[in-house]
N, C-alpha and C. Protein backbone atom coordinates (compact mmCIF):
# COMPACT_ATOMS: atom_id res chain seq x y z
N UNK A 1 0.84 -1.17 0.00
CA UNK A 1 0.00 0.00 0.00
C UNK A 1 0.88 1.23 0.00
N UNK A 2 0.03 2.42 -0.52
CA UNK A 2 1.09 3.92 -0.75
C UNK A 2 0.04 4.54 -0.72
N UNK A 3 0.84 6.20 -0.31
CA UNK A 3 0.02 7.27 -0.69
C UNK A 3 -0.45 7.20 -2.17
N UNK A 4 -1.60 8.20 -2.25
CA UNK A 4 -1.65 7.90 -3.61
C UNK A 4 -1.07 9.24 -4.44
N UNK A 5 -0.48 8.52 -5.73
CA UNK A 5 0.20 9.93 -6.62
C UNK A 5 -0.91 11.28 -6.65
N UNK A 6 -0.92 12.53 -6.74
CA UNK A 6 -1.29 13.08 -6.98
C UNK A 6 -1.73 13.39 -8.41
N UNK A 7 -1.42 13.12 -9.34
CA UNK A 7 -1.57 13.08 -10.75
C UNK A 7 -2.62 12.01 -11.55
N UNK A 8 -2.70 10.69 -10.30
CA UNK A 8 -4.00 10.25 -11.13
C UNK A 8 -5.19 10.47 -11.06
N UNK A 9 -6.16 10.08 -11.99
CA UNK A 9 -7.39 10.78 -12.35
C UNK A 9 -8.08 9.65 -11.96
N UNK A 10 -8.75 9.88 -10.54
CA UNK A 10 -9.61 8.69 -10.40
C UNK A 10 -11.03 9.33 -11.05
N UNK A 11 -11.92 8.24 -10.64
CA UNK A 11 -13.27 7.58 -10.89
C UNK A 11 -14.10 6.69 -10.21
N UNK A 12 -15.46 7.10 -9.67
CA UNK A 12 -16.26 6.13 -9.21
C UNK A 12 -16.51 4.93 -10.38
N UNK A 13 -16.64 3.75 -9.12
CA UNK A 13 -16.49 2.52 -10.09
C UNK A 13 -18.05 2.64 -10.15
N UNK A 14 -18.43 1.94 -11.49
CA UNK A 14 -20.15 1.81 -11.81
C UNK A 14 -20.65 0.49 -10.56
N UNK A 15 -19.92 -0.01 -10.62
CA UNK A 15 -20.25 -0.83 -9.16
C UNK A 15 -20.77 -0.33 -7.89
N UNK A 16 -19.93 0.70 -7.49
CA UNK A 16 -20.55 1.45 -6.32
C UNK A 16 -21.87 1.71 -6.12
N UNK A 17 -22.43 1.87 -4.64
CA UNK A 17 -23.96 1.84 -4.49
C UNK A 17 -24.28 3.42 -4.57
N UNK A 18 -25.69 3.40 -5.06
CA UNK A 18 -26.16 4.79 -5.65
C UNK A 18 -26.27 5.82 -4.66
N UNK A 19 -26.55 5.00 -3.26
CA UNK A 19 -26.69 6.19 -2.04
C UNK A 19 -25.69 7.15 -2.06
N UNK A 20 -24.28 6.61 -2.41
CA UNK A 20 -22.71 7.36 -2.50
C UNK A 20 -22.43 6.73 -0.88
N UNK A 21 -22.33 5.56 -0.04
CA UNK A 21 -21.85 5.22 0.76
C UNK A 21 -21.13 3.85 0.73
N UNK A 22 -21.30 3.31 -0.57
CA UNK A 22 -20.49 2.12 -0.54
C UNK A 22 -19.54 2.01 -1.64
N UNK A 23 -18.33 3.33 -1.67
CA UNK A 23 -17.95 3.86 -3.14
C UNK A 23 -16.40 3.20 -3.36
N UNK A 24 -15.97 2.87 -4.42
CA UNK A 24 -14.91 2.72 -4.90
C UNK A 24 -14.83 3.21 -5.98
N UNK A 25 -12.96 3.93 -5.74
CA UNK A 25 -12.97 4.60 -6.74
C UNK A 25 -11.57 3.94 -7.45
N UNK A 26 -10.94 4.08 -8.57
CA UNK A 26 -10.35 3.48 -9.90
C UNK A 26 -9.02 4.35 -10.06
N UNK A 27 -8.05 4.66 -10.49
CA UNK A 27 -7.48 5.12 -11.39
C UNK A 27 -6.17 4.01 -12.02
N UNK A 28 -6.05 4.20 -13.43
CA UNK A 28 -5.49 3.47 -14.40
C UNK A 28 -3.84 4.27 -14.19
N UNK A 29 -3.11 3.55 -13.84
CA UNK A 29 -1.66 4.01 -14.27
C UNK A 29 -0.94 3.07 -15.24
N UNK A 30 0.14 3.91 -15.29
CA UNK A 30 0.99 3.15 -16.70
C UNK A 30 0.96 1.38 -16.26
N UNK A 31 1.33 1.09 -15.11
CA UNK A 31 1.62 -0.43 -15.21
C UNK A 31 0.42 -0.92 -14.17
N UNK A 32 -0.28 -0.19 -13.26
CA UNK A 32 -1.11 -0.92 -12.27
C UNK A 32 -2.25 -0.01 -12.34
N UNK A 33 -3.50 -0.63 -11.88
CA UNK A 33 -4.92 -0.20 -11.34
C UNK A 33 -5.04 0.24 -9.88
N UNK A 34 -4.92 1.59 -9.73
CA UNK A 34 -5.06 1.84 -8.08
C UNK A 34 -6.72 1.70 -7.79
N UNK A 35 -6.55 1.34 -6.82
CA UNK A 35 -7.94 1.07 -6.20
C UNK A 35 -8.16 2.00 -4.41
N UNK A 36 -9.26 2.58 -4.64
CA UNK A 36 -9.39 3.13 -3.01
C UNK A 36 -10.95 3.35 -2.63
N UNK A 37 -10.85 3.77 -1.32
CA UNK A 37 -11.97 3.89 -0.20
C UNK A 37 -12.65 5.59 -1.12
N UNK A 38 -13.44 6.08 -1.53
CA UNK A 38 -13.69 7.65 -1.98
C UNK A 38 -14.36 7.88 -0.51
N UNK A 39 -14.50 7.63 0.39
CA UNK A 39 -15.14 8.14 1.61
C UNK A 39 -14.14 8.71 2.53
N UNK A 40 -13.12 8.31 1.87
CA UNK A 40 -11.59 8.48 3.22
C UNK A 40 -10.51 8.35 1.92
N UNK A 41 -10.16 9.48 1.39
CA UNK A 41 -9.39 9.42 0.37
C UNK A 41 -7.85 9.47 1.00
N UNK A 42 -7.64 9.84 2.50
CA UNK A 42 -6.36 9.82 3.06
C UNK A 42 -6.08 8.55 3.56
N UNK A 43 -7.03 8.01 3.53
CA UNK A 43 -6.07 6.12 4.10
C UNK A 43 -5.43 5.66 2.29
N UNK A 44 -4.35 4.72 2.27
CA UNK A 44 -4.10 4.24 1.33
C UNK A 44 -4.74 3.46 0.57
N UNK A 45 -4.26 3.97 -1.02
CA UNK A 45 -4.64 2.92 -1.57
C UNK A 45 -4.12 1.57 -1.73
N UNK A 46 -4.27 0.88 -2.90
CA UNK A 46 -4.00 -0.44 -3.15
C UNK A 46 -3.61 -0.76 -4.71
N UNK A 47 -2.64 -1.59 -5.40
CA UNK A 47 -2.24 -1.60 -6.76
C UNK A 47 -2.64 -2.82 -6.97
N UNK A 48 -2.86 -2.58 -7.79
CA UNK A 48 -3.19 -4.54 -8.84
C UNK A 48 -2.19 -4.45 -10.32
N UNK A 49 -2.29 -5.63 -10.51
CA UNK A 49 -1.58 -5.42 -12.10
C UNK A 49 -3.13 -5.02 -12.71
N UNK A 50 -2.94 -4.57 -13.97
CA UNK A 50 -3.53 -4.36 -15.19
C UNK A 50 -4.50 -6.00 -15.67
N UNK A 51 -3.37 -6.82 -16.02
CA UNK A 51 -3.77 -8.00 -15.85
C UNK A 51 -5.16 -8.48 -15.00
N UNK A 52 -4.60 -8.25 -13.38
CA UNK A 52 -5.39 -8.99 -12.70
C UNK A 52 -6.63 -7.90 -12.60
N UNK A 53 -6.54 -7.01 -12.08
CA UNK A 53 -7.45 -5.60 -12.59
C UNK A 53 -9.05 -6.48 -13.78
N UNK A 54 -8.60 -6.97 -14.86
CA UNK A 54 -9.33 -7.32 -15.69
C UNK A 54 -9.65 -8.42 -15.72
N UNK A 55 -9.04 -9.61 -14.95
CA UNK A 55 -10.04 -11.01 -14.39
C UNK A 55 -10.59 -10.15 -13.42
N UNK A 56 -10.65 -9.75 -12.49
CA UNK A 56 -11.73 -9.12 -11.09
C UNK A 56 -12.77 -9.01 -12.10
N UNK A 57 -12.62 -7.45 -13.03
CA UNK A 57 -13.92 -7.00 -13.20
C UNK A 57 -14.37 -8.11 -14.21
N UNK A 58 -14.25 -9.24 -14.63
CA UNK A 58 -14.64 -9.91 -15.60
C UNK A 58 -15.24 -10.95 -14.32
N UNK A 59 -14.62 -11.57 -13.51
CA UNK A 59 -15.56 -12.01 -12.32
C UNK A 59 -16.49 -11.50 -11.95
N UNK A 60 -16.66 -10.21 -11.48
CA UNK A 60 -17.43 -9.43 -10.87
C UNK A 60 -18.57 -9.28 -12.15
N UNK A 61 -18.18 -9.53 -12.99
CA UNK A 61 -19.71 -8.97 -14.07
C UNK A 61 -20.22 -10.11 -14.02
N UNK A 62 -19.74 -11.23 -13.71
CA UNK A 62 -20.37 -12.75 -13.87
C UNK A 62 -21.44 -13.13 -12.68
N UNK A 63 -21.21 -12.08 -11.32
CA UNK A 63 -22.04 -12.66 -10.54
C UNK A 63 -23.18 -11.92 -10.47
């Protein structure tokens, strides 16, 4: 886990619940997918590969 760069451009994931309390948010960097909390943007995020990034959401559309 790391701070997160200042330069990436996150995004609510379409997953997130509509109230805006169960939110995750996205941003794409050159080699990894950061992933974080949008309710508490100062705790860290989290990296995935690119790769694995795209089995998740390909799981996740399956259920």
């Amino acid at each position: 886990m790391s701070k997160s760069p200042s330069y990436l451009a996150w995004f609510k994931s379409s997953y997130s619940g509509s109230q805006g309390d169960d939110c995750v948010e996205v941003a794409v960097a050159e080699q990894t997918v950061r992933v974080r909390d949008s309710k508490d943007v100062s705790r860290p995020d989290f990296a995935v590969s690119r790769d694995g990034w795209g089995r998740f959401v390909r799981f996740a559309s399956e259920c």
